[in-house]
N, C-alpha and C. Protein backbone atom coordinates (compact mmCIF):
# COMPACT_ATOMS: atom_id res chain seq x y z
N UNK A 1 250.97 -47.99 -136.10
CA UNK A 1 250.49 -46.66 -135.83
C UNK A 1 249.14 -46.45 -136.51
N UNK A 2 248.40 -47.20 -136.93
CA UNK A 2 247.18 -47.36 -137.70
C UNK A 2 245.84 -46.10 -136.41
N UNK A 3 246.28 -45.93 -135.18
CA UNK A 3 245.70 -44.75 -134.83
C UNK A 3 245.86 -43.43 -135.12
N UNK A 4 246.57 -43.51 -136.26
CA UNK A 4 246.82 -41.94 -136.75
C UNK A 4 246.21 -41.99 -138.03
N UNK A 5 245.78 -42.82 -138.46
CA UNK A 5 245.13 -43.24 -139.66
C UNK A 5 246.17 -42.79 -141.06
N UNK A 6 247.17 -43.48 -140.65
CA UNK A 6 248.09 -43.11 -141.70
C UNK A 6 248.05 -44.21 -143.17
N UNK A 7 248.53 -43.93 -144.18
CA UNK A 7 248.35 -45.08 -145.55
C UNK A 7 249.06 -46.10 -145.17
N UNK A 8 249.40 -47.11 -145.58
CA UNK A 8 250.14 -48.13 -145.48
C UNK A 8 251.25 -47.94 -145.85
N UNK A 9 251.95 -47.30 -147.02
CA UNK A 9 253.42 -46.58 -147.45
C UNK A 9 253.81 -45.68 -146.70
N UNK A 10 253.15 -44.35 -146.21
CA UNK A 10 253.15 -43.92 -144.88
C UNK A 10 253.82 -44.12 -143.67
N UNK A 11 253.11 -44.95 -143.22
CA UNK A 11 253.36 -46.05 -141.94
C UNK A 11 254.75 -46.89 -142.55
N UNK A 12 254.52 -47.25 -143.41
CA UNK A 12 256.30 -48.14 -143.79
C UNK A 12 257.47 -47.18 -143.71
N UNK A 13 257.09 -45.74 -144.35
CA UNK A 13 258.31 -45.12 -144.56
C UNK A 13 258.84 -44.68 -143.09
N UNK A 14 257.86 -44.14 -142.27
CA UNK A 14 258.16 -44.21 -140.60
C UNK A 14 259.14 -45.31 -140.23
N UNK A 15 258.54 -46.66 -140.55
CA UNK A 15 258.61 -48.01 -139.85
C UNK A 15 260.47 -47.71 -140.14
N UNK A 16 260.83 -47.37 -141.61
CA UNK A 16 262.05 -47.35 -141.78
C UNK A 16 262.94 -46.34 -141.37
N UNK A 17 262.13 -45.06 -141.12
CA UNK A 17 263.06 -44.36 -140.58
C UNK A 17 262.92 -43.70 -139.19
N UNK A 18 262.58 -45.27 -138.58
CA UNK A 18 262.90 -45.74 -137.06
C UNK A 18 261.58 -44.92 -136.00
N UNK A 19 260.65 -44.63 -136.94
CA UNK A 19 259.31 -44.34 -136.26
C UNK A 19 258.48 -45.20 -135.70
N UNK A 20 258.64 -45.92 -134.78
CA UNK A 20 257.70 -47.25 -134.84
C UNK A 20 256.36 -47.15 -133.89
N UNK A 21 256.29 -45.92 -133.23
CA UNK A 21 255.48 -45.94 -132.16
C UNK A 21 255.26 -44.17 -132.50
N UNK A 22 253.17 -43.99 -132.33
CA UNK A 22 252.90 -42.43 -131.85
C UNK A 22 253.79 -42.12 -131.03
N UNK A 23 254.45 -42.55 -129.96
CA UNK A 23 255.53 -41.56 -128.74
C UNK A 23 256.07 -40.95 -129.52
N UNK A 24 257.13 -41.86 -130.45
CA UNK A 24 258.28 -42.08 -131.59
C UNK A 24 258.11 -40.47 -132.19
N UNK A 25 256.90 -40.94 -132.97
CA UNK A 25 256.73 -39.70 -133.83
C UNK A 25 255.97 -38.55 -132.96
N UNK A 26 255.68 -38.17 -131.92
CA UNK A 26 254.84 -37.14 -131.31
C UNK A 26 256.51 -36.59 -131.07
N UNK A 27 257.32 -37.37 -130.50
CA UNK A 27 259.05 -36.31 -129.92
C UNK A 27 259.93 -36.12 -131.08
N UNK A 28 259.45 -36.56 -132.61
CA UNK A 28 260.42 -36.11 -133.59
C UNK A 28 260.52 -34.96 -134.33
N UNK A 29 261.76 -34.34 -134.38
CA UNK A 29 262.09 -33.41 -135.18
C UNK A 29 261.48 -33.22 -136.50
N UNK A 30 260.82 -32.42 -136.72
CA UNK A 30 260.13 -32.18 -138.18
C UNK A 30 260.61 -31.97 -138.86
N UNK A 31 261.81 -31.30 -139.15
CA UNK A 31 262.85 -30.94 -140.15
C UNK A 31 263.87 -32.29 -140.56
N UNK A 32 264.50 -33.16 -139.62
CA UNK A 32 264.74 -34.41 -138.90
C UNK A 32 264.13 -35.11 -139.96
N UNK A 33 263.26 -35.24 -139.70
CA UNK A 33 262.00 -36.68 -140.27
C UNK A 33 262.16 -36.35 -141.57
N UNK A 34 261.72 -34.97 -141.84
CA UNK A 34 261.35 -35.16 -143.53
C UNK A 34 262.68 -35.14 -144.10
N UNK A 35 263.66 -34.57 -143.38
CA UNK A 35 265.36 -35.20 -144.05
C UNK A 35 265.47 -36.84 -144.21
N UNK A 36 265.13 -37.54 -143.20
CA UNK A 36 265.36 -39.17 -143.26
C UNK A 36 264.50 -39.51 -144.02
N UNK A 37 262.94 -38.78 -144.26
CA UNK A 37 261.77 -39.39 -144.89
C UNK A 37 262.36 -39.15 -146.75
N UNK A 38 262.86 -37.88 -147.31
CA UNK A 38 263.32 -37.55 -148.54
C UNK A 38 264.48 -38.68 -148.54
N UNK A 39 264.88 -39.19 -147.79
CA UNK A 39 266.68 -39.85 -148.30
C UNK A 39 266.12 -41.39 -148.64
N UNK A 40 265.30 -41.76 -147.66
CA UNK A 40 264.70 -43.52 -147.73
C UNK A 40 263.75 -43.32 -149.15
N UNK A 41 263.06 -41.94 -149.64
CA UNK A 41 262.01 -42.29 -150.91
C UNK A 41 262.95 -42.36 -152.17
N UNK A 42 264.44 -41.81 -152.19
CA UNK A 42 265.06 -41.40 -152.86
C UNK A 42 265.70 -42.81 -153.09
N UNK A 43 265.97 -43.11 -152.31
CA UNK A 43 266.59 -45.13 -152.47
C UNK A 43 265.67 -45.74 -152.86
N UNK A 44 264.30 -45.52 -152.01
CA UNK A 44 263.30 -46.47 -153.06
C UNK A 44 262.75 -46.39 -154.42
N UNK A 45 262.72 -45.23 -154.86
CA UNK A 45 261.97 -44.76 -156.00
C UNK A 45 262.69 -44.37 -156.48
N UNK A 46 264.19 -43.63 -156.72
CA UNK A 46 264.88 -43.24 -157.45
C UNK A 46 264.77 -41.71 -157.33
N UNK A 47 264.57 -40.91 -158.60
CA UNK A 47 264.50 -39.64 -158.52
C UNK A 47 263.03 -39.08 -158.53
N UNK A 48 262.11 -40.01 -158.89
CA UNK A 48 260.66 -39.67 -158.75
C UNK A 48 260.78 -38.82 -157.24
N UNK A 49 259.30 -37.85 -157.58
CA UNK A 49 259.11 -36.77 -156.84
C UNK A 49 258.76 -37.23 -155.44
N UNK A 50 259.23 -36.34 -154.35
CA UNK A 50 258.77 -36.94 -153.20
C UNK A 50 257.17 -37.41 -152.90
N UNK A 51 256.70 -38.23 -152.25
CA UNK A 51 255.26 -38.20 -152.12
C UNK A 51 254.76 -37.45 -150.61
N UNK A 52 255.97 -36.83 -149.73
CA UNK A 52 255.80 -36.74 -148.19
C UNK A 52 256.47 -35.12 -148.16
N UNK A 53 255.62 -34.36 -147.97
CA UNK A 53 256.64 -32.99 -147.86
C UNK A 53 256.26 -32.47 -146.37
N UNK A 54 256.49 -31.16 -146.32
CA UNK A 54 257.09 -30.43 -144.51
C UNK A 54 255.46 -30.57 -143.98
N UNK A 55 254.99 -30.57 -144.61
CA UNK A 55 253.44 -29.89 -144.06
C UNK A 55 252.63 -31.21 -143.53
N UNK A 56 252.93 -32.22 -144.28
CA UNK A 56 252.36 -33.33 -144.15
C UNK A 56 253.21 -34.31 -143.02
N UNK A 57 254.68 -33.92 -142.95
CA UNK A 57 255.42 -34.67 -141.65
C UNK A 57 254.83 -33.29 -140.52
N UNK A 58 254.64 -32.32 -140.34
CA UNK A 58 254.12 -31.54 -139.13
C UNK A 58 252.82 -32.30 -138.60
N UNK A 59 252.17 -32.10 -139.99
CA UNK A 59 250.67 -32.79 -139.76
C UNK A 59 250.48 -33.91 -138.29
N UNK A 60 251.54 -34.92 -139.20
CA UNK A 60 251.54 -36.39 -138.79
C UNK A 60 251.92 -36.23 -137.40
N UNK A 61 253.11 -35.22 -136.75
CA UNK A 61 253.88 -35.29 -135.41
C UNK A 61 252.52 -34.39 -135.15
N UNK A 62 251.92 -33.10 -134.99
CA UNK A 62 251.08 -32.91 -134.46
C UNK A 62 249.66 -33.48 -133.98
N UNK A 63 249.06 -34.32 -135.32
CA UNK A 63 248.23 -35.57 -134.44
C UNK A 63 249.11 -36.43 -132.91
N UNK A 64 250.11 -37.06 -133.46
CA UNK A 64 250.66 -37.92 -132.60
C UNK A 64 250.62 -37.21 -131.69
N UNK A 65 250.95 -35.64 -131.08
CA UNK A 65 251.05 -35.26 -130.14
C UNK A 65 250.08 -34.56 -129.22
N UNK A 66 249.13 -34.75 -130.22
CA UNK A 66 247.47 -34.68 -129.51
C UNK A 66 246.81 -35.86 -128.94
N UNK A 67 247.15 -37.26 -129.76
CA UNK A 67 246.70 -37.80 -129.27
C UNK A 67 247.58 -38.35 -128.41
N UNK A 68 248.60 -38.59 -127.98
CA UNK A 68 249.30 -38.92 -126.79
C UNK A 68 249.60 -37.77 -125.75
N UNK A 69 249.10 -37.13 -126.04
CA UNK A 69 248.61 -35.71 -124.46
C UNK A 69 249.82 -34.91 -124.33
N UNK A 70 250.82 -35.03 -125.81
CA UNK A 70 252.22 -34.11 -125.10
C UNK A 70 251.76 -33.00 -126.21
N UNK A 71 252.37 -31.92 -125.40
CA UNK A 71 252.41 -30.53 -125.93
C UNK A 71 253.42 -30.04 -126.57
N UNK A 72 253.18 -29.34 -127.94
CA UNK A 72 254.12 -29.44 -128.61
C UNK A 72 255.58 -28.76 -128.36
N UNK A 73 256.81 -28.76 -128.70
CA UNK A 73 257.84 -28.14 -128.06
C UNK A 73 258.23 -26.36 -128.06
């Protein structure tokens, strides 16, 4: 997904919670995502603070859904 110009940890934490494609993330639930995105940082890092909050998973699905021409729901 390197057309969304996302970080490389970013793009992994997607990769794991089954984001693998702009489509992927332009049709996902925002509330959804940052639930799966908080549970996978929480296994990796322990209790350290999230690095991904609501504003920044909207962000990410609203590019994707600009640049793949769908309108948001």
């Amino acid at each position: 997904m390197h057309e969304l110009d996302l970080e490389p940890h970013e793009a992994a934490l997607l990769l794991y919670a089954g984001i693998a494609s702009q489509r992927g993330l332009a049709e996902a639930s925002p509330q959804q995502l940052l639930s799966q995105l908080g549970r996978l940082e929480r296994s990796l890092t322990g209790m350290a603070p999230a690095r991904i909050d609501a504003a920044q998973v909207r962000a990410w699905i609203l590019k994707a859904q600009q640049r793949s021409g769908r309108s948001r729901n």
